[in-house]
C-alpha atoms as a PDB file:
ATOM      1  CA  UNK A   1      53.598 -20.827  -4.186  1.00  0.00           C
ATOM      2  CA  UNK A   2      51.888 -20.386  -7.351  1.00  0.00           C
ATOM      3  CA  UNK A   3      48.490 -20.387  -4.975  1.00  0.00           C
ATOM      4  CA  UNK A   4      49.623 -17.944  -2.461  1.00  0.00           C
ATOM      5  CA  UNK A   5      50.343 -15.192  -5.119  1.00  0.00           C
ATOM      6  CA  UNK A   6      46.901 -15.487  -6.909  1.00  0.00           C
ATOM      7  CA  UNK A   7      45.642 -15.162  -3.189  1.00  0.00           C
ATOM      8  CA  UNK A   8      47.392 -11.822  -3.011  1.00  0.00           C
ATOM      9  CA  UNK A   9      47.480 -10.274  -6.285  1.00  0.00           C
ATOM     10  CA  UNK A  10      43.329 -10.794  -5.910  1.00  0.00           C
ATOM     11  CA  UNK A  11      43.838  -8.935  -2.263  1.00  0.00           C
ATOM     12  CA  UNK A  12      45.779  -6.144  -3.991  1.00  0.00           C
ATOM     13  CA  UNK A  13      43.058  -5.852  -6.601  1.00  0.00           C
ATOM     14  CA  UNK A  14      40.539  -5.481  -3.887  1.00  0.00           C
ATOM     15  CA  UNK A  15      42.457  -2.552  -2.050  1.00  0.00           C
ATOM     16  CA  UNK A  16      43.015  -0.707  -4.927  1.00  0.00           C
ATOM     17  CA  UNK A  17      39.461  -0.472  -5.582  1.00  0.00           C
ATOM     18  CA  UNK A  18      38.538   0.129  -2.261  1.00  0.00           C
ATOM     19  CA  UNK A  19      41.014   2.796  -2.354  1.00  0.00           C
ATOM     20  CA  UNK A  20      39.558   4.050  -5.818  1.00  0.00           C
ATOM     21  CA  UNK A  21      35.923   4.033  -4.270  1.00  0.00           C
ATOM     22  CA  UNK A  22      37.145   6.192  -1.804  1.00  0.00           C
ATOM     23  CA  UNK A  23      38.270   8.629  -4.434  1.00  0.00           C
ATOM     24  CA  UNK A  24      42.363   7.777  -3.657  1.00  0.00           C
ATOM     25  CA  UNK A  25      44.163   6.748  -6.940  1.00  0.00           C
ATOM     26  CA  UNK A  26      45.538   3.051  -6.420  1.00  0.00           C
ATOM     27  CA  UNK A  27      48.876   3.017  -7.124  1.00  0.00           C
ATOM     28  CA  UNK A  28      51.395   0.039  -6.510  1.00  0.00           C
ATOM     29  CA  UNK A  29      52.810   2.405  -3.454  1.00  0.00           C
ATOM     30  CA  UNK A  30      49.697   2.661  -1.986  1.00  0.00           C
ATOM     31  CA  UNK A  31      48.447  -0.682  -2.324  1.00  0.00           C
ATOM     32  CA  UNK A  32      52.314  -2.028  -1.529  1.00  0.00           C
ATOM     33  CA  UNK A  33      52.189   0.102   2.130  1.00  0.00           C
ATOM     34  CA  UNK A  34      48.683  -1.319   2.959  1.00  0.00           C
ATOM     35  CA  UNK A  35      49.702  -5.385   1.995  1.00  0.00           C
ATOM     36  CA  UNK A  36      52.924  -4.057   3.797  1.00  0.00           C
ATOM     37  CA  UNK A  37      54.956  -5.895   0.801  1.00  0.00           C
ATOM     38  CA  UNK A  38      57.344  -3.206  -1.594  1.00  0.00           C
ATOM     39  CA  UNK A  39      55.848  -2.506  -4.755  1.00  0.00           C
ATOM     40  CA  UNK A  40      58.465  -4.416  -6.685  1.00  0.00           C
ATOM     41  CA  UNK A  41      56.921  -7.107  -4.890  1.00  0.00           C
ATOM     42  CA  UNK A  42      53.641  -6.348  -5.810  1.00  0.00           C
ATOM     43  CA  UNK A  43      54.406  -6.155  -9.501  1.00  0.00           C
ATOM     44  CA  UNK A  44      55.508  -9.337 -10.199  1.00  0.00           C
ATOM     45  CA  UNK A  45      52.048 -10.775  -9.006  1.00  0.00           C
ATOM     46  CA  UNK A  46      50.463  -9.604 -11.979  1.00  0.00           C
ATOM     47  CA  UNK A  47      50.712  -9.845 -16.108  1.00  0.00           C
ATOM     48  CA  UNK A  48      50.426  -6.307 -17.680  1.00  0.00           C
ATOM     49  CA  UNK A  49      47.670  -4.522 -17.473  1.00  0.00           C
ATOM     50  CA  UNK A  50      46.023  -7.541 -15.646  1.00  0.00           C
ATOM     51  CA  UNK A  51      45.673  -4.651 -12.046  1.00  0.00           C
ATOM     52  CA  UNK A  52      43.089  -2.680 -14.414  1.00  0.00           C
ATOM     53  CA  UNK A  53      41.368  -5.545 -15.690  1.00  0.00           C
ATOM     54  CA  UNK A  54      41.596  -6.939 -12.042  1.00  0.00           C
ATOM     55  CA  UNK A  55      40.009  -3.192 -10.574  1.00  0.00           C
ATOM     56  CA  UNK A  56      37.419  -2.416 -12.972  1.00  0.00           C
ATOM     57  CA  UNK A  57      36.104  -6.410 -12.317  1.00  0.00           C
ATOM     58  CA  UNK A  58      35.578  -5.165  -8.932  1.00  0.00           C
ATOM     59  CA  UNK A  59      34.225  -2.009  -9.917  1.00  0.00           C
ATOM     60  CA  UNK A  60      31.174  -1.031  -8.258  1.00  0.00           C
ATOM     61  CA  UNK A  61      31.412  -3.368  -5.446  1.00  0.00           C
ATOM     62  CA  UNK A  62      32.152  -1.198  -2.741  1.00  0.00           C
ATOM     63  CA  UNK A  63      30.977   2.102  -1.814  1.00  0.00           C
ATOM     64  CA  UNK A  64      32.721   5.965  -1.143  1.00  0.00           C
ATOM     65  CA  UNK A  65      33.206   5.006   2.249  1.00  0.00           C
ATOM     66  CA  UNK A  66      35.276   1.972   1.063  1.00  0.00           C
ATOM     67  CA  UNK A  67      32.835  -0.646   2.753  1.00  0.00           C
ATOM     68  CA  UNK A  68      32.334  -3.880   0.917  1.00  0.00           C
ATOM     69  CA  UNK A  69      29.012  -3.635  -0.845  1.00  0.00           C
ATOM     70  CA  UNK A  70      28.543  -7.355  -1.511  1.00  0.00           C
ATOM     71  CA  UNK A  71      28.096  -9.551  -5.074  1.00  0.00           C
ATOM     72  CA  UNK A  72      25.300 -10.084  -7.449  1.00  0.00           C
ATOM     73  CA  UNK A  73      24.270 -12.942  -8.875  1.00  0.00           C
ATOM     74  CA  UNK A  74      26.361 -12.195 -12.338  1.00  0.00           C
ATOM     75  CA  UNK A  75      29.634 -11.875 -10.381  1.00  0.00           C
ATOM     76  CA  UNK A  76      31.847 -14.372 -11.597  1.00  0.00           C
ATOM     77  CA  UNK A  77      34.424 -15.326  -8.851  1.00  0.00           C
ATOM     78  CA  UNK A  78      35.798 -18.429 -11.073  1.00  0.00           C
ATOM     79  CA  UNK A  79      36.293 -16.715 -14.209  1.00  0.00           C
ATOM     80  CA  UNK A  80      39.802 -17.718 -16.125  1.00  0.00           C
ATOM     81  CA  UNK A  81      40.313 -14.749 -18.140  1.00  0.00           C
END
């Protein structure tokens, strides 16, 4: 189980900065509605302030319109912290 919830609190990270690239303030609501899961839920994926560390990782990486802009080379996907 321990698998599938590091599988979806990196999801939720993603749509909350796809939703902050778009100039929409993530909020566990928001982010809840779109993984269609209740915030509650959503909370108890992640260690404090772990979402903002999670976000601004992925800052950057997509682009006003939302869209996926890709990785660089320095991205790391596998890092433990």
């Amino acid at each position: 189980m321990l698998g599938e919830e590091i599988r979806l609190s990196r999801k939720s990270s993603l749509i909350g900065e796809q939703l902050k690239a778009t100039g929409v303030e993530p909020t566990f609501r928001k982010i809840g509605r779109a993984m269609n899961v209740s915030p509650s839920t959503e909370l108890r994926w992640f260690e404090p302030e772990e979402v903002e560390r999670e976000v601004d990782f992925w800052a950057g990486h997509f682009d006003e319109d939302g869209s996926f802009k890709g990785l660089t080379g320095k991205d790391n996907l596998l890092r433990t912290n």
